[in-house]
Protein backbone atom coordinates (compact mmCIF):
# COMPACT_ATOMS: atom_id res chain seq x y z
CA UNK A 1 -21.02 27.51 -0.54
CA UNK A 2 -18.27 26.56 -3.01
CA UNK A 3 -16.94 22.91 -3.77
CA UNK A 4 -14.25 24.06 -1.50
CA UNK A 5 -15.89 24.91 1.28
CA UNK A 6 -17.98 21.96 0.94
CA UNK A 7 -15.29 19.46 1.23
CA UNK A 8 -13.72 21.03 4.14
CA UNK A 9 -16.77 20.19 5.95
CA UNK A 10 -17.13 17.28 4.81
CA UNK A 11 -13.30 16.18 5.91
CA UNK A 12 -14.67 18.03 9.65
CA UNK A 13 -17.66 16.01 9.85
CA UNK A 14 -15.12 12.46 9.29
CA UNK A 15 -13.06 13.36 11.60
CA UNK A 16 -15.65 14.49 14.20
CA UNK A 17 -17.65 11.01 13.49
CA UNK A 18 -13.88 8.99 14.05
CA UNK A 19 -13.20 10.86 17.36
CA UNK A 20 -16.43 9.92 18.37
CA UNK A 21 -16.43 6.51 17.28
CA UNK A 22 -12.70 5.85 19.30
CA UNK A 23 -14.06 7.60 22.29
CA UNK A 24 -17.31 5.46 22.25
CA UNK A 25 -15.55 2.26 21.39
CA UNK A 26 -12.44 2.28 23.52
CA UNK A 27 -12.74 -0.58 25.37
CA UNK A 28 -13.36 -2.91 22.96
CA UNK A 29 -10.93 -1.12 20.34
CA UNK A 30 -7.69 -1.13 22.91
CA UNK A 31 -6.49 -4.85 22.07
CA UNK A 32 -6.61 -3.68 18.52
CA UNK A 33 -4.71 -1.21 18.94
CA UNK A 34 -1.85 -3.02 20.78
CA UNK A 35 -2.04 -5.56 17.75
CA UNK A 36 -1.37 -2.32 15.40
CA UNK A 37 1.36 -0.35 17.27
CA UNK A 38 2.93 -4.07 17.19
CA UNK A 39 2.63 -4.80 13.43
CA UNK A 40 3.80 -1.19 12.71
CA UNK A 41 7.13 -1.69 14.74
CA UNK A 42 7.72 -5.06 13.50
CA UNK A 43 6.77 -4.35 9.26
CA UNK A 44 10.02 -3.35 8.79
CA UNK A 45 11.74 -6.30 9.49
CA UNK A 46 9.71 -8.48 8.40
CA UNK A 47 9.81 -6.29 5.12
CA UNK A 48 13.74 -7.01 5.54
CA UNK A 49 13.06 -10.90 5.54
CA UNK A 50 10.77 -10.65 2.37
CA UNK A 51 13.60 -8.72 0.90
CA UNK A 52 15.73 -11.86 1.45
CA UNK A 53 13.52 -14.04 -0.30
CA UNK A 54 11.44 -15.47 2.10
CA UNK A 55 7.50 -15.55 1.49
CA UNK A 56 5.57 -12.76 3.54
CA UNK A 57 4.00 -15.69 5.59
CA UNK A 58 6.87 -17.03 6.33
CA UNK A 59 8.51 -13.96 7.56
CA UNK A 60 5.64 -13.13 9.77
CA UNK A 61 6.14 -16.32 11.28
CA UNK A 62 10.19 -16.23 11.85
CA UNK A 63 9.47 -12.71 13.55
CA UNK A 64 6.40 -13.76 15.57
CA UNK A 65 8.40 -17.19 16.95
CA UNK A 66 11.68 -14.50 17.91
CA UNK A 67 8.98 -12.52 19.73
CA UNK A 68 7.37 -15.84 21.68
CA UNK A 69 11.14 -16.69 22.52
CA UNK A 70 11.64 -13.33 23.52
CA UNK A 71 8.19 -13.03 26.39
CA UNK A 72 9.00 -16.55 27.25
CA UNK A 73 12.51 -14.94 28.46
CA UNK A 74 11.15 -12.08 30.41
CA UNK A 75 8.63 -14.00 31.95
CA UNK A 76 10.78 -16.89 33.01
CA UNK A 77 14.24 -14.68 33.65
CA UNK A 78 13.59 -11.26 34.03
CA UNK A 79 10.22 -10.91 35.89
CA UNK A 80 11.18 -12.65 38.69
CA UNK A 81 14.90 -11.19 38.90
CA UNK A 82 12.95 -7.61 39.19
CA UNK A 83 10.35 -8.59 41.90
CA UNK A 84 12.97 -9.94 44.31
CA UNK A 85 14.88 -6.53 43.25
CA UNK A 86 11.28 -4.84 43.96
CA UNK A 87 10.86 -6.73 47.29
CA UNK A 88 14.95 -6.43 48.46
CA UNK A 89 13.76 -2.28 47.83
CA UNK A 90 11.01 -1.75 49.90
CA UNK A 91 12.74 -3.99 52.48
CA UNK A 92 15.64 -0.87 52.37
CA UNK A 93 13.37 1.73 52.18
CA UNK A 94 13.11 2.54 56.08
CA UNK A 95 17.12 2.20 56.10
CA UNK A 96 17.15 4.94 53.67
CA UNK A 97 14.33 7.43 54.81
CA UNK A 98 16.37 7.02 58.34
CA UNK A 99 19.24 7.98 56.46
CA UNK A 100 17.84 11.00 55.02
CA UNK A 101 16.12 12.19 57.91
CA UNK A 102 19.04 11.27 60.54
CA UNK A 103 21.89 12.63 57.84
CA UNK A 104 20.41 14.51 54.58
CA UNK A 105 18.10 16.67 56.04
CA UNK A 106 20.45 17.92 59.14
CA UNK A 107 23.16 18.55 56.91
CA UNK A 108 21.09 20.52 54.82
CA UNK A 109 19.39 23.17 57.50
CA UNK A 110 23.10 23.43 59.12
CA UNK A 111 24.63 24.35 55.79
CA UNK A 112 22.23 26.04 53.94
CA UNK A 113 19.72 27.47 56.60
CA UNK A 114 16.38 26.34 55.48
CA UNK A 115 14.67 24.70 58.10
CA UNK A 116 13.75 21.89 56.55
CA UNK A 117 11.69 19.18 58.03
CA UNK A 118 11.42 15.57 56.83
CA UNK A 119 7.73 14.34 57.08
CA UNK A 120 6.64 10.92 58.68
CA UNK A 121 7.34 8.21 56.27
CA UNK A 122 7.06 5.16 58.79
CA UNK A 123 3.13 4.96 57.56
CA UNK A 124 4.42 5.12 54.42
CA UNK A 125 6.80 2.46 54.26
CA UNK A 126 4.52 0.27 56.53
CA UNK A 127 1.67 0.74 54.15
CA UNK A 128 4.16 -0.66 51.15
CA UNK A 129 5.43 -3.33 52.84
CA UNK A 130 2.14 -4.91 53.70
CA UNK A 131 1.03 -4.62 50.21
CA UNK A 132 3.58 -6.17 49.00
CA UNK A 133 3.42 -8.90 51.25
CA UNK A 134 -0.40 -8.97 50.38
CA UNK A 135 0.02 -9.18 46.79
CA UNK A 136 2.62 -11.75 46.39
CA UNK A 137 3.52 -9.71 43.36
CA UNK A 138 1.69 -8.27 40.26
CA UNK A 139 0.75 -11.54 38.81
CA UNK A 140 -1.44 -12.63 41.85
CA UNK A 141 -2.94 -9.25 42.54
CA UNK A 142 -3.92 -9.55 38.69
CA UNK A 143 -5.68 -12.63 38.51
CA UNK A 144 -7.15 -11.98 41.50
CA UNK A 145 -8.55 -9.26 40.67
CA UNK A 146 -10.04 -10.30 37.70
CA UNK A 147 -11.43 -13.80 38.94
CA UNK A 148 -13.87 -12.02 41.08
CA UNK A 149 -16.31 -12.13 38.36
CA UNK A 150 -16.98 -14.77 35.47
CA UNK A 151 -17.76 -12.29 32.75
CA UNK A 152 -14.38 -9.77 33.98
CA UNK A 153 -12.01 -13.00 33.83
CA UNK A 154 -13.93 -13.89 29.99
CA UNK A 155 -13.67 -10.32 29.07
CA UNK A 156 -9.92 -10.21 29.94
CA UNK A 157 -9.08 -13.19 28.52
CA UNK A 158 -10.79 -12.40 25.59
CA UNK A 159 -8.70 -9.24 24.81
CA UNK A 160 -5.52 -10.85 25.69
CA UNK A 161 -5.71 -13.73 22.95
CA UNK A 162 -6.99 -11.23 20.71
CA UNK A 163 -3.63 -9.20 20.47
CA UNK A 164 -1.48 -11.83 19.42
CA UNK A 165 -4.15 -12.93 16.79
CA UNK A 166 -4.70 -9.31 15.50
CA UNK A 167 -1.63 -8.55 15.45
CA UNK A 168 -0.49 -12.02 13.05
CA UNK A 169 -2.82 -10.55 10.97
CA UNK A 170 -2.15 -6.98 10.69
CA UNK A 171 1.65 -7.93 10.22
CA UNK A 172 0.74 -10.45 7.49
CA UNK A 173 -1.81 -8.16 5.45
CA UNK A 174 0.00 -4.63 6.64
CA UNK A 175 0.79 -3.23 2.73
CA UNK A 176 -2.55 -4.57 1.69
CA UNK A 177 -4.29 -2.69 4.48
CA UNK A 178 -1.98 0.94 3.50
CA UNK A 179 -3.11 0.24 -0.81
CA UNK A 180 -6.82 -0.28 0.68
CA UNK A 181 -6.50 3.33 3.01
CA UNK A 182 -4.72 4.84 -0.15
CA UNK A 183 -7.32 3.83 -2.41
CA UNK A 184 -10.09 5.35 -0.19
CA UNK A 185 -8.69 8.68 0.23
CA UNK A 186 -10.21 11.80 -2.18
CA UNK A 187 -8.28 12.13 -4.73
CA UNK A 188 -8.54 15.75 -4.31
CA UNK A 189 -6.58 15.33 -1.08
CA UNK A 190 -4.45 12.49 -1.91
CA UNK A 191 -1.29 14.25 -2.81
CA UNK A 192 -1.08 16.18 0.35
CA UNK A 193 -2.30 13.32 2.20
CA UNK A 194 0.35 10.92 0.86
CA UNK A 195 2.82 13.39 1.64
CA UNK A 196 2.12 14.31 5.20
CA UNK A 197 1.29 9.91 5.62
CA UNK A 198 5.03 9.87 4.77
CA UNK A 199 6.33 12.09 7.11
CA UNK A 200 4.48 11.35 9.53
CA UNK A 201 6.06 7.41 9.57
CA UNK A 202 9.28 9.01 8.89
CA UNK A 203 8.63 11.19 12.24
CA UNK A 204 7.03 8.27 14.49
CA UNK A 205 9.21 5.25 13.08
CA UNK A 206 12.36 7.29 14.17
CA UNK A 207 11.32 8.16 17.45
CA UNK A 208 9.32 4.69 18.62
CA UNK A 209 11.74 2.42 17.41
CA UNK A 210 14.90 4.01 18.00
CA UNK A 211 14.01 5.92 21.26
CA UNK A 212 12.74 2.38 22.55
CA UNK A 213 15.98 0.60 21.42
CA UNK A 214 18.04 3.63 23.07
CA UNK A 215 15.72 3.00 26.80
CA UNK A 216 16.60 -0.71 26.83
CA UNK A 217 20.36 -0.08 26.16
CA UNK A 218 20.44 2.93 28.66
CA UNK A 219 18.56 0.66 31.35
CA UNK A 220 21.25 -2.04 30.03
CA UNK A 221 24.33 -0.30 30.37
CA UNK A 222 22.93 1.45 34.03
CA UNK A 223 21.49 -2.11 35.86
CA UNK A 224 25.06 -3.66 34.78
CA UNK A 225 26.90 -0.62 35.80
CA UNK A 226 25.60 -0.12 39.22
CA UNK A 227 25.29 -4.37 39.29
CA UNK A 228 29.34 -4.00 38.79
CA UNK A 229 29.42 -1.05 41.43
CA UNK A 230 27.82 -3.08 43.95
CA UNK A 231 24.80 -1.54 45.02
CA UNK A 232 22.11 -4.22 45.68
CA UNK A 233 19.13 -2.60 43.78
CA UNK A 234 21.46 -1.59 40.88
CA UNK A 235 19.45 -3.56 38.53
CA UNK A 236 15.94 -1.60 39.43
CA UNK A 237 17.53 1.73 39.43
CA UNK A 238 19.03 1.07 36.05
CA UNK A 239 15.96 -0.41 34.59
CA UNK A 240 13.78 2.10 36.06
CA UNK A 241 16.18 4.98 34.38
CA UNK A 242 15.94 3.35 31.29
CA UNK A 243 12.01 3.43 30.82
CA UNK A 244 12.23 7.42 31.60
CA UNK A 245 14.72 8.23 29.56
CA UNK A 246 12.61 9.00 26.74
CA UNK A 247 12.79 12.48 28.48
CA UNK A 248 15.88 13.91 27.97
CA UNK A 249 18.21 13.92 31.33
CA UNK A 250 14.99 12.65 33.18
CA UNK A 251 16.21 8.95 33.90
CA UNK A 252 19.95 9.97 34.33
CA UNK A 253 18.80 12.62 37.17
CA UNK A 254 16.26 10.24 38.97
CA UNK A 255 18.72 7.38 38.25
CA UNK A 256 21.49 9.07 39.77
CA UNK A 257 19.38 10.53 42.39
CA UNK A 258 18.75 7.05 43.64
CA UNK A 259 21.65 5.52 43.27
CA UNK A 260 23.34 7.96 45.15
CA UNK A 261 20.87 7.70 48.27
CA UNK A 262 21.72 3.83 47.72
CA UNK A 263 25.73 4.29 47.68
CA UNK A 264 25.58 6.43 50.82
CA UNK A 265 23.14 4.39 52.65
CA UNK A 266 25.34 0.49 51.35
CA UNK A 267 28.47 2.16 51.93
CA UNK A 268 28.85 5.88 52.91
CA UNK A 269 32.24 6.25 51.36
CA UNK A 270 33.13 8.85 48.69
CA UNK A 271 34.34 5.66 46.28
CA UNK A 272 31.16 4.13 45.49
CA UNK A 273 29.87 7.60 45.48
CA UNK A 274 32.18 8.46 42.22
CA UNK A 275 31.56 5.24 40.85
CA UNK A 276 27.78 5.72 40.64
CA UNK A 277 28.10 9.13 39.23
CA UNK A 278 30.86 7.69 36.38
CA UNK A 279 28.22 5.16 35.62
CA UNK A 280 25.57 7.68 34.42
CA UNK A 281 28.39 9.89 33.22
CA UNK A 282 29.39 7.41 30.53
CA UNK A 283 25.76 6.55 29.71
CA UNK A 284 25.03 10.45 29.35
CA UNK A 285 28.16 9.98 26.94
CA UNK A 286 27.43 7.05 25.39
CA UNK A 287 23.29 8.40 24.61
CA UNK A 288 24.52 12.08 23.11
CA UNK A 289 27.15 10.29 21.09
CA UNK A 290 26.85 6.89 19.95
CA UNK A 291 23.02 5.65 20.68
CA UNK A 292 20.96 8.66 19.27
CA UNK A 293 22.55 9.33 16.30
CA UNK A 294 22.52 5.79 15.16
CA UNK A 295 19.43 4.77 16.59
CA UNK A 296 17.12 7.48 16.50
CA UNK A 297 18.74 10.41 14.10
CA UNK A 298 17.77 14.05 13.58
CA UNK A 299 14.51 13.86 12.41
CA UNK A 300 12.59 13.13 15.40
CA UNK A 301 10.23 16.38 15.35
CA UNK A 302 8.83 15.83 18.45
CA UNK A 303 9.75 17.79 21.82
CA UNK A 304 9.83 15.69 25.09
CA UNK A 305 7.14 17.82 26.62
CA UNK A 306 4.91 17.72 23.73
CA UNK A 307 5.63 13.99 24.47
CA UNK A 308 3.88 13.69 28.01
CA UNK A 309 1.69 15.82 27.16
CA UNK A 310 0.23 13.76 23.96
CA UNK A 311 0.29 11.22 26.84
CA UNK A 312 -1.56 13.23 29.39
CA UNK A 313 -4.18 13.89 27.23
CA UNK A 314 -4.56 10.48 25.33
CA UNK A 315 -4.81 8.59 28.36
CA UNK A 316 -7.69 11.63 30.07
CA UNK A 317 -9.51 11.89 26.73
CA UNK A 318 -9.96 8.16 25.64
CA UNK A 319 -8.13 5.73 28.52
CA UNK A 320 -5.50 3.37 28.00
CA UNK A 321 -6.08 3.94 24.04
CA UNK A 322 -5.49 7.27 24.25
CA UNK A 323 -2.06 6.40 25.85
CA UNK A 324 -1.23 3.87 23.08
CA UNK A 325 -2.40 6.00 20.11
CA UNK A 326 -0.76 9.40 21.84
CA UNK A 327 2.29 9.32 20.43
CA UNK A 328 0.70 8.51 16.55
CA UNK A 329 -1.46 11.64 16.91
CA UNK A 330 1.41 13.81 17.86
CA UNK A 331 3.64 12.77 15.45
CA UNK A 332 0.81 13.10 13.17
CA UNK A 333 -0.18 16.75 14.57
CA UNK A 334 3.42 17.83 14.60
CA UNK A 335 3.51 17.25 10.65
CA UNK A 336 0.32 18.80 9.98
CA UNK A 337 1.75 21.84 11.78
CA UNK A 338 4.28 21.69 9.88
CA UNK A 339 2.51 21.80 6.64
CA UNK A 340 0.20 24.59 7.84
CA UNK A 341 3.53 26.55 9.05
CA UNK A 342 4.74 25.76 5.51
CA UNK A 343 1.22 26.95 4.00
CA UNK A 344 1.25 30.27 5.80
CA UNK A 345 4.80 31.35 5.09
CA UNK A 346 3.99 31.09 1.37
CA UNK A 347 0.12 32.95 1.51
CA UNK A 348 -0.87 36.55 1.22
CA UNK A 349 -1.10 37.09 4.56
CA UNK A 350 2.18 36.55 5.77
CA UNK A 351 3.18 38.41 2.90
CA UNK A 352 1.26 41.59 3.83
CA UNK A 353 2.57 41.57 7.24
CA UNK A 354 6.12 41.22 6.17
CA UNK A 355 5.95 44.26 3.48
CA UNK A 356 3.92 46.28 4.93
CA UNK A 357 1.16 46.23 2.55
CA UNK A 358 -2.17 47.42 2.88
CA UNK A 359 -4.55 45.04 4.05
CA UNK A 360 -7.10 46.63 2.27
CA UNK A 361 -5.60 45.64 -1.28
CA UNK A 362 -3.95 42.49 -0.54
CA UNK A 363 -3.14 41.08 -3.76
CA UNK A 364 -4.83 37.78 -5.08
CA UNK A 365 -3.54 34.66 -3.39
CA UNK A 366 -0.60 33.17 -4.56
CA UNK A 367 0.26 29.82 -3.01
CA UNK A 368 3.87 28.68 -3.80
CA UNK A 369 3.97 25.01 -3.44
CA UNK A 370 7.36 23.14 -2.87
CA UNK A 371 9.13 21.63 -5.11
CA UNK A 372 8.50 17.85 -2.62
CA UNK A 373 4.91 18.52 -2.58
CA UNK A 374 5.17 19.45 -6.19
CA UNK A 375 6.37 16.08 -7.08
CA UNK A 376 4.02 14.33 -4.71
CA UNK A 377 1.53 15.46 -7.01
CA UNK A 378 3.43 14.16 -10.22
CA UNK A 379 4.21 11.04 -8.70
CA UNK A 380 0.50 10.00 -7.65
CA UNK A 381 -0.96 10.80 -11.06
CA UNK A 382 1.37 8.40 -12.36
CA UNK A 383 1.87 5.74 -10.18
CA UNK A 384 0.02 4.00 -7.17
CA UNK A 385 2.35 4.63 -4.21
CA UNK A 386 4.24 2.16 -2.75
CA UNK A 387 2.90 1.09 1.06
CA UNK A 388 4.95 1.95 3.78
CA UNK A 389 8.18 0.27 4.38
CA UNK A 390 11.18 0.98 7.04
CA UNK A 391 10.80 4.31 8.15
């Protein structure tokens, strides 16, 4: 076995031992890992405030006291806002299953033939209306559930001051912890790993931050739209939109779906019908044209189904930490295949295939490596590499 060889196994046998160690450690690892998708969307601005001359703790603490201001705000404002929304919902919802099955469903059959029947929802909406009466919203349900047992309600409490404290210190020491990673990697490795660590940020800063900045604006601009339309539960449609729209045309088509069931069920009128669709026309518009290009860019990489299905996995493999670390991993995996589609196009075996060449004398190996990874190389026998900054 060559030194090759040897230290591919090795680098199999690390990452088999980490897998295992995040599958066996989950639990307690979670809270951690809230504290370091936080510090990794919030670096760059506090990088920004450095830049300006303030001292590193100081800029940790201007960002972490806009961040208080800003849960104090949703918990104060916003939560209860979208529970009475939630409530003034299920309190339509047998209003608008009537509607479909007294209006929807026999226009349908009559012009279209299909014999369509609309099941019994009345269970349905009975079960969700005593639950919600039950729970007295998510904040009771919560503590209720947890109070049941001393060491659940310590446990919980436990993880939840641990996130903010985690993640004052993750923000604070953030380029300290990226030298110390750097610094531990074999230096055999360290070019290509330095490369595909870069693109990698460049991939997953792009799409977390801007996508999430695009889903607030898009749940923005479609609660205030259908708010100025009129319909009651504008706000919830809008907001619920918004968190979807991470898939492309997925929150505008459920959006729309629902406010249109809304408009003809509040008004039944052609007007508010045009005005709902107008309102997810411009945001369509104003998403393609204005808020993805400035906010999220080109370089995303990463294909909305690959998307929920890094999700799908992460959260069956390893829990709620698979969910948080899912979209980390694919950004990461999408760059690795990437590299490996990069390695392949330049090796002997593509080569063969593409000239017809016998694969009995395949010529000795040639590897051509870019010109990028060829100063990637340069660049880390010089100098240390600077830690990661705004990606």
């Amino acid at each position: 076995m060559n030194e090759t060889t040897h230290l591919r196994w090795q680098l199999l046998a690390l990452a088999v031992l980490v897998a295992t160690v995040l599958y066996l450690l989950a639990p307690v690892l979670t809270p951690f890992a809230v504290a370091g998708m936080f510090a990794y969307l919030f670096d760059p601005p506090t990088n920004r405030l450095v830049r300006l001359g303030l001292s590193r703790n100081l800029a940790v603490c201007v960002v972490f006291a806009l961040l208080a201001l800003l849960l104090v705000f949703v918990l104060v404002l916003l939560l209860p806002y979208l529970s009475r929304q939630t409530a003034t919902f299920i309190r339509q919802l047998p209003t608008w299953f009537a509607w479909v099955q007294s209006v929807a469903v026999p226009w349908l059959n009559q012009r279209f033939g299909i014999g369509l029947e609309m099941p019994d929802t009345q269970s349905l909406v009975a079960v969700l209306q005593d639950h919600w009466k039950e729970a007295g919203g998510f904040a009771t349900t919560l503590v209720a559930g947890v109070s049941k047992s001393g060491l659940a309600l310590i446990s919980w409490i436990t993880r939840l001051v641990i996130v903010p404290v985690a993640f004052f210190y993750l923000l604070r020491d953030w380029r300290l912890l990226i030298e110390r990673i750097h610094e531990l990697l074999p230096r055999s490795i360290e070019p290509v790993a330095s490369r595909l660590a870069r693109e990698s940020d460049e991939t997953l800063g792009a799409f977390v931050r801007g996508q999430l900045l695009v889903m607030i604006a898009l749940g923005t601009i479609y609660a205030i739209g259908l708010s100025a339309v009129g319909i009651d539960v504008g706000p919830l449609i809008g907001v619920i939109a918004g968190l979807i729209s991470f898939v492309p045309y997925l929150g505008s088509i459920v959006g729309i779906g629902m406010g249109l069931i809304a408009a003809l069920v509040q008004y039944g009128d052609w007007l508010h019908i045009a005005l709902v669709v107008g309102v997810f026309v411009t945001g369509q518009l104003l998403e393609g044209y204005v808020l993805v290009p400035r906010l999220v860019g080109e370089r995303i990489g990463l294909h909305p189904l690959a998307v929920i299905f890094a999700v799908l996995a992460g959260g069956e493999l390893f829990g709620f930490l698979g969910v948080l670390l899912a979209l980390p991993a694919a950004s990461v995996l999408v760059v690795v295949l990437r590299y490996a589609h990069e390695r392949y196009r330049a090796s002997s075996l593509y080569a063969t295939h593409a000239h017809g060449l016998d694969p009995d004398h395949v010529p000795p190996p040639q590897i051509i490596v870019p010109e990028s990874f060829a100063n990637d190389s340069v660049a880390a026998n010089e100098t240390t590499p600077t830690p990661r900054g705004d990606a």
